[in-house]
Protein backbone atom coordinates (compact mmCIF):
# COMPACT_ATOMS: atom_id res chain seq x y z
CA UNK A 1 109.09 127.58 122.29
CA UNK A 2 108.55 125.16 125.10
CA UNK A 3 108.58 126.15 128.43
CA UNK A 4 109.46 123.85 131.57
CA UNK A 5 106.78 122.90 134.10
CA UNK A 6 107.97 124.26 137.36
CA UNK A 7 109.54 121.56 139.51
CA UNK A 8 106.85 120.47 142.97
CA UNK A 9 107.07 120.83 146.20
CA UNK A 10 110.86 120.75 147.30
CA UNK A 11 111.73 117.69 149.17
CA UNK A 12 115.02 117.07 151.81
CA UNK A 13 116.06 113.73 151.90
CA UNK A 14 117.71 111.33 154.84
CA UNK A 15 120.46 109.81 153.36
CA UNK A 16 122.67 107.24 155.95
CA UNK A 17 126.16 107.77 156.63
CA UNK A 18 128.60 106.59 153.82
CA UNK A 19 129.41 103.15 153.86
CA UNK A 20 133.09 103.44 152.18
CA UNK A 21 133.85 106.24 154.83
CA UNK A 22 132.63 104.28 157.49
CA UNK A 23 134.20 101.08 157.07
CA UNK A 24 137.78 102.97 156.06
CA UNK A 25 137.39 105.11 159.26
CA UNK A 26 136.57 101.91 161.72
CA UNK A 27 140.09 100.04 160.33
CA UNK A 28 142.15 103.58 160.77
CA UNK A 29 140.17 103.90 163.75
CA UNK A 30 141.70 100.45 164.97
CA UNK A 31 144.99 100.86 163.54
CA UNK A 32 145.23 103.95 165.91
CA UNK A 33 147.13 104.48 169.09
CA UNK A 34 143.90 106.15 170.92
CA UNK A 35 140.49 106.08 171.28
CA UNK A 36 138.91 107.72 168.02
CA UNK A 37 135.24 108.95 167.50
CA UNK A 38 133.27 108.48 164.47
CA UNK A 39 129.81 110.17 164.05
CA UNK A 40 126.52 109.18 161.97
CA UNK A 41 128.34 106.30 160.63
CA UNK A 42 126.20 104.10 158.66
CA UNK A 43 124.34 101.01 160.31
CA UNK A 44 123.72 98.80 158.01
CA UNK A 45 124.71 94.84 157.74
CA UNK A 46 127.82 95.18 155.55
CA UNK A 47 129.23 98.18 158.82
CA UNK A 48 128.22 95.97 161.08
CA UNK A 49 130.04 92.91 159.79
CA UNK A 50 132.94 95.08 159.44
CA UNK A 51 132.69 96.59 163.40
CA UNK A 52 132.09 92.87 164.60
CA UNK A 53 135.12 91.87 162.53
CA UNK A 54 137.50 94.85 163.35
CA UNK A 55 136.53 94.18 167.23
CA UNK A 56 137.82 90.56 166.98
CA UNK A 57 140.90 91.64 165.60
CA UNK A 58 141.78 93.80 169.14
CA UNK A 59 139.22 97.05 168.73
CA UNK A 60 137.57 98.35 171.29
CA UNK A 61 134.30 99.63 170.20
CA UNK A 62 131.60 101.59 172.37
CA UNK A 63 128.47 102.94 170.52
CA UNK A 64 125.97 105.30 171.99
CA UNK A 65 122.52 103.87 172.88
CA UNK A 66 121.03 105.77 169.28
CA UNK A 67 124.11 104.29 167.28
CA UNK A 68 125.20 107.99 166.02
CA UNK A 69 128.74 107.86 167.63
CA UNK A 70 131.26 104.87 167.69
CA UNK A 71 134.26 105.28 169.85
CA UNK A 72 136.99 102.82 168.65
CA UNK A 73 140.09 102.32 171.08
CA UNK A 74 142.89 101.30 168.36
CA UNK A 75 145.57 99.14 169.62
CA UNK A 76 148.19 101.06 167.59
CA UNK A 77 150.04 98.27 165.47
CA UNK A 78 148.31 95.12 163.42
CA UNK A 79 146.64 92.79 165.84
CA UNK A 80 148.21 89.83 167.65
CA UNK A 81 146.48 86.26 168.57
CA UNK A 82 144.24 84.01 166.33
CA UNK A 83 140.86 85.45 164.82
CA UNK A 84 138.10 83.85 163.32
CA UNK A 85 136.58 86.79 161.00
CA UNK A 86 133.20 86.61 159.77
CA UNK A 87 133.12 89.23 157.01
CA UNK A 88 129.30 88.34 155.49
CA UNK A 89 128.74 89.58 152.65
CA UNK A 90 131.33 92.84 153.33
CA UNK A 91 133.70 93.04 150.10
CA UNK A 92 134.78 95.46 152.36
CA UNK A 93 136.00 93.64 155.04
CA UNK A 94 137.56 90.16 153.03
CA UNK A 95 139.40 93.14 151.17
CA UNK A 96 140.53 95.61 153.88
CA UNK A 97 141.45 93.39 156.89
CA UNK A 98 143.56 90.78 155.49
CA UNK A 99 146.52 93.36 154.87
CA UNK A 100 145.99 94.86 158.36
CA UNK A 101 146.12 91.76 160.08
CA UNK A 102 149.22 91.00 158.11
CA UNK A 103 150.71 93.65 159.89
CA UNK A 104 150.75 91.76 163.22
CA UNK A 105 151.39 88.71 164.70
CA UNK A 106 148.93 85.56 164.92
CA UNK A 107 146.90 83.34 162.57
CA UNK A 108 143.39 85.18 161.26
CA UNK A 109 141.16 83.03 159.48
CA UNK A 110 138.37 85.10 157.27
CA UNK A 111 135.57 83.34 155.97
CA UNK A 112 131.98 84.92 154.42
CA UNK A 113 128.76 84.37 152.75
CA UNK A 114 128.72 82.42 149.62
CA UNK A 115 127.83 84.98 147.84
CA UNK A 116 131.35 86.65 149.05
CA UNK A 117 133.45 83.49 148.40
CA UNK A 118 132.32 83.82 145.04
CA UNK A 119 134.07 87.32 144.57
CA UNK A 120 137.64 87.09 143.64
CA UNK A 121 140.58 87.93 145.71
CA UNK A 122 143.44 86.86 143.76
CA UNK A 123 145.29 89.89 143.53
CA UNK A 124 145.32 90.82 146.80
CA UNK A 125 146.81 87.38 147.77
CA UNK A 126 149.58 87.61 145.49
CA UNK A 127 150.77 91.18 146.07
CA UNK A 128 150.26 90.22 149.99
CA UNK A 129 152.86 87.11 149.27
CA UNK A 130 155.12 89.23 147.53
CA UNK A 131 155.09 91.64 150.42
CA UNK A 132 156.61 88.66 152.73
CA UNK A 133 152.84 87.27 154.02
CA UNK A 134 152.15 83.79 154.32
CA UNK A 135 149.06 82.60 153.14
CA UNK A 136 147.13 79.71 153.56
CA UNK A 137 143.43 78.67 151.33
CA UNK A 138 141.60 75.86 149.84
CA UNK A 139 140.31 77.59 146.77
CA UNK A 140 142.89 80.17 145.29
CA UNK A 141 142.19 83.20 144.72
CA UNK A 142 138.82 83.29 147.16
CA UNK A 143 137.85 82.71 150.73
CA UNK A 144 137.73 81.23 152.91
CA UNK A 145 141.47 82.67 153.92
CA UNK A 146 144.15 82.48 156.54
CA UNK A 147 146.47 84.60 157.10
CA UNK A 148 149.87 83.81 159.17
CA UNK A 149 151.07 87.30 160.34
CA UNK A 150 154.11 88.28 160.88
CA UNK A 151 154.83 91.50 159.50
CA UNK A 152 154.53 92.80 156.23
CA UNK A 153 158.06 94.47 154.58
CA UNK A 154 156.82 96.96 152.62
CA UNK A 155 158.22 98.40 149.47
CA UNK A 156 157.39 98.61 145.97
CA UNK A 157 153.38 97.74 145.72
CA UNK A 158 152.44 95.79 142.43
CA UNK A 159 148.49 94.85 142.52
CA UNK A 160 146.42 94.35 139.94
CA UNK A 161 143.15 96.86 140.57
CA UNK A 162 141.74 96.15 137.52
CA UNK A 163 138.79 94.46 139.31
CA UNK A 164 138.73 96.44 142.00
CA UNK A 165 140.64 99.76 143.78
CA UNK A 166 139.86 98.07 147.28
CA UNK A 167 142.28 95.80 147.11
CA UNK A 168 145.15 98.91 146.39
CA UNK A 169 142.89 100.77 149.38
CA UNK A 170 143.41 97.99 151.50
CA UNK A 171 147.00 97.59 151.54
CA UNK A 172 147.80 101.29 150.98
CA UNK A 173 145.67 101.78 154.51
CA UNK A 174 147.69 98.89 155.71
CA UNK A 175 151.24 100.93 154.67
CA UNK A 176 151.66 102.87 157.86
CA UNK A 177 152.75 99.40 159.77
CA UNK A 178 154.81 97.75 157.36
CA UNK A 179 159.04 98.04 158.36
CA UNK A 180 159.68 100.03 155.04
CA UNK A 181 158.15 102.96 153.00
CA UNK A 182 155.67 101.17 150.68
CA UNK A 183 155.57 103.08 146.79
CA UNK A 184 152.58 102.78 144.12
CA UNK A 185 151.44 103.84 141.12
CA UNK A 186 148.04 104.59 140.98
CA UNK A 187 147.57 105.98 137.13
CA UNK A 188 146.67 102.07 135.91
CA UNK A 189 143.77 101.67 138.74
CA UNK A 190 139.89 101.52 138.14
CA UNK A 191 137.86 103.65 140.63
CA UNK A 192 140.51 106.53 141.43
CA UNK A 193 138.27 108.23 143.51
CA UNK A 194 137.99 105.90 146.47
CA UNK A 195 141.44 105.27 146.61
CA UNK A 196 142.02 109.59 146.58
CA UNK A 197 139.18 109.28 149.52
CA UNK A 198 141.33 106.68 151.09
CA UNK A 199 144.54 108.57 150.91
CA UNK A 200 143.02 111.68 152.83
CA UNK A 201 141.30 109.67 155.40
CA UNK A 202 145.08 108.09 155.74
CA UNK A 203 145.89 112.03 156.35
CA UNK A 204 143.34 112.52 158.30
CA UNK A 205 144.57 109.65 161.20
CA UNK A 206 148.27 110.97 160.69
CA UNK A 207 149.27 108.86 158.46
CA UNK A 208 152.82 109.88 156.45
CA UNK A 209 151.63 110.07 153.08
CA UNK A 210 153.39 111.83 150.10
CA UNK A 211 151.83 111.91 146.48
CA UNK A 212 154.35 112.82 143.47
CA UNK A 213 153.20 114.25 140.57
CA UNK A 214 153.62 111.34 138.24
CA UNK A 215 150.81 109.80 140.12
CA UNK A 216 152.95 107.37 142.71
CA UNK A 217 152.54 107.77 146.29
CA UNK A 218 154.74 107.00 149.01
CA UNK A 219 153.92 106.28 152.36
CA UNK A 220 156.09 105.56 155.42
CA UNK A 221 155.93 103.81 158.29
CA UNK A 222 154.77 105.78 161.74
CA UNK A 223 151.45 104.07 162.39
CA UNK A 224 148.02 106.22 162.81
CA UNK A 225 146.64 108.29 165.51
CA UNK A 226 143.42 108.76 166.98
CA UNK A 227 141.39 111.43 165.20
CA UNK A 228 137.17 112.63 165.83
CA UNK A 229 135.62 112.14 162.44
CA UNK A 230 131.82 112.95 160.61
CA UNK A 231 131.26 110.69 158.10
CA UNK A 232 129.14 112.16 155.30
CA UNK A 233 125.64 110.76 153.34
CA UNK A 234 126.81 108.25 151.49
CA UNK A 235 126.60 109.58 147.74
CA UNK A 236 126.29 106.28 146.47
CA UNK A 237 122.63 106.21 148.27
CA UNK A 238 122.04 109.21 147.16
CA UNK A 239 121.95 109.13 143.89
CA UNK A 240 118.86 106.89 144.10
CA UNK A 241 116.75 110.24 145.59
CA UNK A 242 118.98 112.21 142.93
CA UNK A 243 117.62 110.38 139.94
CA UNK A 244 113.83 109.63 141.22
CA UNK A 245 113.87 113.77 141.53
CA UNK A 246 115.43 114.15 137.76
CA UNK A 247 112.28 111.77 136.68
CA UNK A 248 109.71 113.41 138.34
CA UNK A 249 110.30 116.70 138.09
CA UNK A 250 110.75 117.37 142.01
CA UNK A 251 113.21 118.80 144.04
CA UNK A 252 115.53 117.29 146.01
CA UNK A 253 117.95 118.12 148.85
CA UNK A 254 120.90 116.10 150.71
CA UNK A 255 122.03 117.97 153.47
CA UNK A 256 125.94 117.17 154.62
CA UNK A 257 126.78 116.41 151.00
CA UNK A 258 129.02 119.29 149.41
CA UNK A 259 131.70 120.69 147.38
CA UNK A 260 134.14 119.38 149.83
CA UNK A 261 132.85 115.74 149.77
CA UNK A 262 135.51 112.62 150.06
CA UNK A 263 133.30 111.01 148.11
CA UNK A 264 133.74 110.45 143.79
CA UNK A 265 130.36 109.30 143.55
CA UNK A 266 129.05 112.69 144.12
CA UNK A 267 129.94 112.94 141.04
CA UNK A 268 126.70 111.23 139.65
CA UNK A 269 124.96 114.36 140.02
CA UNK A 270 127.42 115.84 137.09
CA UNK A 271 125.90 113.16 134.84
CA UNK A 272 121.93 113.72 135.87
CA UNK A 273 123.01 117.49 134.47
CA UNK A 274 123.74 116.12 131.97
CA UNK A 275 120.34 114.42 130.79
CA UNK A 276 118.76 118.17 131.75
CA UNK A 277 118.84 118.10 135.60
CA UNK A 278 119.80 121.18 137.38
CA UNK A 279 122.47 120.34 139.97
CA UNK A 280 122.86 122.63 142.94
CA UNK A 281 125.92 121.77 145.11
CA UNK A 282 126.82 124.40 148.01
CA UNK A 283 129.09 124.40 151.08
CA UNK A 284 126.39 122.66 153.12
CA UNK A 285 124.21 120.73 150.42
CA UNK A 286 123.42 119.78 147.06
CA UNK A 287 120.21 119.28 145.00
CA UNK A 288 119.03 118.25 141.81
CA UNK A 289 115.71 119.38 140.45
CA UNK A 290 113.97 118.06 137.35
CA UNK A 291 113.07 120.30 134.43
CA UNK A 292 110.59 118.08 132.94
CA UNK A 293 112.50 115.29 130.55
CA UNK A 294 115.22 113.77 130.44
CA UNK A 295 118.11 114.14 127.59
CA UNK A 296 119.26 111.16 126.09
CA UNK A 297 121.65 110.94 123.29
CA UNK A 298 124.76 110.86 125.72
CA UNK A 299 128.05 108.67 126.29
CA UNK A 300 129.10 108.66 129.22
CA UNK A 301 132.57 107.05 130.82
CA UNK A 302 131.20 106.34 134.55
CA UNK A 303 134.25 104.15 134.78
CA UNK A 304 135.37 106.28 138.56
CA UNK A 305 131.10 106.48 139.85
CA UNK A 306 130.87 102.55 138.42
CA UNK A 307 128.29 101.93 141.58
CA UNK A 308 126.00 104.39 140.08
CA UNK A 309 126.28 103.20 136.21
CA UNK A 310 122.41 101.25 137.39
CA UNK A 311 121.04 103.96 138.44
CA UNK A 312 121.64 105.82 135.68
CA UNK A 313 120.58 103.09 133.36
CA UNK A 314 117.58 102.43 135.32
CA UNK A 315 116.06 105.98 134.58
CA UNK A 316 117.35 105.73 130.92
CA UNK A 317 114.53 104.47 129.04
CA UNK A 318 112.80 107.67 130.02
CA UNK A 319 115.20 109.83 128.35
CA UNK A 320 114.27 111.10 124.48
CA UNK A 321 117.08 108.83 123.12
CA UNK A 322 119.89 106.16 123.96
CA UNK A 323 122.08 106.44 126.77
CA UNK A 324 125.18 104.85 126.50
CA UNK A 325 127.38 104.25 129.68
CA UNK A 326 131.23 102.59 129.53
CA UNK A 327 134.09 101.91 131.31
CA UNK A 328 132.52 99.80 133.68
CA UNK A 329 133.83 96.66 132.95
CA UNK A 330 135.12 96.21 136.99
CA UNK A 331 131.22 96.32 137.89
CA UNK A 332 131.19 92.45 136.77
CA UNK A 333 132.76 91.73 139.72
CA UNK A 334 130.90 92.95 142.15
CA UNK A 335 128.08 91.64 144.45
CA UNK A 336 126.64 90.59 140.94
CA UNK A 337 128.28 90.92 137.54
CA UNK A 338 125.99 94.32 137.34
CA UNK A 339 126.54 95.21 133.52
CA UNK A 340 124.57 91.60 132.95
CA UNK A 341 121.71 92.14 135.73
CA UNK A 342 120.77 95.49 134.59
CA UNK A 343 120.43 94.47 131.43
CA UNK A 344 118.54 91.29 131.80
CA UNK A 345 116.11 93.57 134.21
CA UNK A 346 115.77 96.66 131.71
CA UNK A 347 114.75 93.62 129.00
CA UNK A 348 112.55 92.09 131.14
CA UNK A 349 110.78 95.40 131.19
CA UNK A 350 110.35 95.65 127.58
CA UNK A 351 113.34 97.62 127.10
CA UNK A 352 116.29 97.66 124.21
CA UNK A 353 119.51 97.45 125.72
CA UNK A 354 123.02 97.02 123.74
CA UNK A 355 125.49 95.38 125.86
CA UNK A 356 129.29 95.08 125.64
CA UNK A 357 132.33 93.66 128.11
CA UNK A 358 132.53 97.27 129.85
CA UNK A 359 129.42 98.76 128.71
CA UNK A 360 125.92 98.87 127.98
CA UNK A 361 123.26 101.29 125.73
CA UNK A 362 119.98 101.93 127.17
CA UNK A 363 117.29 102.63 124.39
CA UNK A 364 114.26 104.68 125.04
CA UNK A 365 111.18 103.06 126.05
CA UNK A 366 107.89 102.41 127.36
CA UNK A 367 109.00 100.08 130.72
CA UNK A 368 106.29 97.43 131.43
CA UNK A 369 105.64 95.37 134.56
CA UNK A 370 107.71 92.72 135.42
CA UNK A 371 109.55 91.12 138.03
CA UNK A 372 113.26 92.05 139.11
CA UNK A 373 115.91 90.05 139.71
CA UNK A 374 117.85 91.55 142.81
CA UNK A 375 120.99 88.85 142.50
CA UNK A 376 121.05 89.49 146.02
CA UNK A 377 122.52 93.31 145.36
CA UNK A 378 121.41 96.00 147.04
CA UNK A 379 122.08 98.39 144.43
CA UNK A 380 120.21 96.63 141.52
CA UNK A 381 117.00 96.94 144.03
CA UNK A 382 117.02 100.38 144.86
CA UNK A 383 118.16 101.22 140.99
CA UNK A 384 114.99 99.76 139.55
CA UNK A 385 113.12 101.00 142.65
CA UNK A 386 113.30 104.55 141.24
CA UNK A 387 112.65 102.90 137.77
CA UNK A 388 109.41 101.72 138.62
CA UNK A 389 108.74 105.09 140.55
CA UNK A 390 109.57 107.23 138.05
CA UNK A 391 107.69 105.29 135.09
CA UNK A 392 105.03 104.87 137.23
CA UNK A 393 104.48 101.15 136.39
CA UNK A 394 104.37 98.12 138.75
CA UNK A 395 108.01 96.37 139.27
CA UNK A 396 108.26 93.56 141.56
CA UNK A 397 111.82 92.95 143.08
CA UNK A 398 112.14 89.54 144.26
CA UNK A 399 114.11 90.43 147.15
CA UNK A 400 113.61 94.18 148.16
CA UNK A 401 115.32 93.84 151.66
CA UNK A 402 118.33 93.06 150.26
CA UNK A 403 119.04 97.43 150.41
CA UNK A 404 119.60 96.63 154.18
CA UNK A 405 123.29 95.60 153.05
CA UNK A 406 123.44 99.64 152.30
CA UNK A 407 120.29 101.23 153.80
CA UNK A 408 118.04 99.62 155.85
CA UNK A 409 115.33 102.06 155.66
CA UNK A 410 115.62 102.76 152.01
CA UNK A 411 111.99 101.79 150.73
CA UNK A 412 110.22 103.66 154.14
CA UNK A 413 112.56 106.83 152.75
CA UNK A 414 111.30 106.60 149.14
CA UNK A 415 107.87 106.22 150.49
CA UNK A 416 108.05 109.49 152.79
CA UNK A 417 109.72 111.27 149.42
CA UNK A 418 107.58 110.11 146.77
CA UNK A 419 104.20 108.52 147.76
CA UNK A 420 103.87 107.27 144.50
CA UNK A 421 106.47 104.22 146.09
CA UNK A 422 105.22 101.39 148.11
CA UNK A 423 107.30 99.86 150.48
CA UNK A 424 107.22 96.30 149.82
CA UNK A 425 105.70 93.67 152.52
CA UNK A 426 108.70 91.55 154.49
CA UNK A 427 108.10 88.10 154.04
């Protein structure tokens, strides 16, 4: 009988305010008919794209001289002028603003990064022209866009969210200012999660929101109100800490995450238990502690936590046999098709990996040293971040600051966890 090596020392972590909280909250927030305070939101470049751009479409934002509270004056109806929005790299904000400013009255332009041009848009357009919006772009179905606002209808919502669930979050938050009740079906869309988190933030800024059994909601018009909200660790983030403590037999705790969190991501954790973790997950907290190895010979649909399918992968070559993760077809269209990075990165370390349009088997293996292409996505860093932790083997990532799309101080925090990590020089 084998007996498991008791776990070291216990470890908290400092995990930065969720970013799909955060950037939800700030459009609510300037949908509003009030001033509305949001606390430890994150500060990262995508939020801060997304404050910029909210506050050029008639916000007024204040922050406090350490960042930790935003107070956004809402204007109470869609905005009204001409815009130029810069949205970066923010999926976010090309995805989320467009149906808000649709709302009002004006001409908004939105434009981003190239790297955000690339990312499709198409569906959003068309459900946005059926809704009565006029549209105006060079290269269909991308940025850069403009939008000529002048109210949206409202009605029966047909969108294709087979790529994505922000562009149903985006109009759904976008409901409450549209002349009719707005209706949709949410039992065909990837990611149900975020769009449940959406739904109660909507509650949360007064929003008239009613959800039938057969999975169609229905919301009607009445606009927002100003509300005092706490946005929560981002789970996403955390599951980087999460899965470094699975490998390495530590413990580790995120304060503020809980068995009340908005977020579907938390739900990560249930597949780390999964490969032999212990999951802890309280009123206040939850943990994860490694019991010395990691289970493989799993299947897992992460289809609804698709943001943490890498991080998974990245620790499965460690496990004592294959891992196989599906449903995550939509991750191809994210800031990098993410099914085809991770596993041109887990090969590049010496590692099998069976790949398929929505999913991908990670053998067990012996990773060796190589260097990591980052595609310019934060999440592919920090995934084979803990990878190279964990295996204790030298990984170069040929662009580690890209994490400051998510988490600026991700590779200090790793560092201050697990010494083990070294945070990378900045060129």
């Amino acid at each position: 009988m084998t007996t498991r090596p008791p776990a070291l020392r216990p470890l908290t972590a400092r995990i930065p305010g969720s970013k799909s909280i955060t950037t939800r909250a700030l459009l609510l927030a300037a949908a509003a008919d009030g001033t509305s305070k949001l606390w430890a939101p994150l500060v990262s470049h995508d939020t801060l794209a997304f404050r910029t751009a909210v506050a050029g479409l008639g916000a007024r934002i204040e922050s406090s001289d350490d960042d930790q509270c935003w107070n956004v004056t809402g204007t109470g109806r869609g905005p009204v002028g001409t815009a130029q929005v810069w949205c970066a790299d923010a999926g976010t904000a090309a995805r989320f603003l467009p149906p808000y400013s649709a709302t009002g009255e004006g001409a908004f332009t939105f434009d981003g990064s190239g790297q955000l041009r690339a990312r499709p848009l198409g569906p959003l357009m068309e459900t946005l022209t059926a809704l009565g919006a006029h549209l105006e772009t060079p290269v269909q179905g991308r940025l850069p866009l403009t939008v000529h606002a002048g109210g949206l209808e409202g009605g029966e919502l047909r969108v294709d969210s087979s790529m994505s669930s922000q562009f149903l979050s985006g109009l759904l938050m976008a409901a409450p200012l549209m002349r009719r009740p707005v209706r949709a079906d949410l039992r065909q869309a990837v990611s149900r999660p975020y769009l449940d988190m959406t739904l109660a933030l909507m509650l949360r800024f007064g929003a008239d929101v009613e959800e039938h059994g057969d999975g169609v909601i229905e919301v009607r018009p009445g606009g927002y109100r100003p509300t005092a909200l706490v946005v929560e660790p981002d789970a996403s983030t955390a599951s980087y800490v999460f899965a470094a403590a699975a490998a390495t037999g530590h413990r580790v705790t995120v304060p503020g995450l809980c068995e009340r969190s908005l977020q579907g991501d938390l739900g990560f954790v249930e597949a780390l238990g999964e490969m032999g973790a212990q999951v802890e997950i309280t009123d206040r907290v939850v943990s994860v502690t490694g019991t010395g190895g990691l289970r493989g010979g799993l299947d897992l649909d992460m289809g609804d936590i698709s943001d943490t399918f890498m991080t998974l992968a990245a620790i499965a070559p460690l496990a004592d046999g294959p891992v196989t993760i599906r449903g995550v077809r939509h991750a191809r269209f994210k800031e990098s098709d993410r099914i085809a990075a991770t596993a041109q990165n887990l090969r590049a370390c010496g590692i099998r990996v069976d790949e398929t349009e929505d999913s991908v088997t990670v053998h067990p293996g012996t990773p060796r040293p190589a260097r990591i292409a980052c595609h310019r996505d934060h999440r592919i860093a920090m995934a084979f971040s803990v990878l190279g932790l964990a295996a204790r083997v030298p990984l170069t990532l040929d662009d580690p600051y890209c994490v400051t799309k998510t988490f600026p101080g991700f590779h200090e925090e790793l560092a201050r966890l697990f010494p083990d990590h070294t945070v990378p020089e900045r060129s």
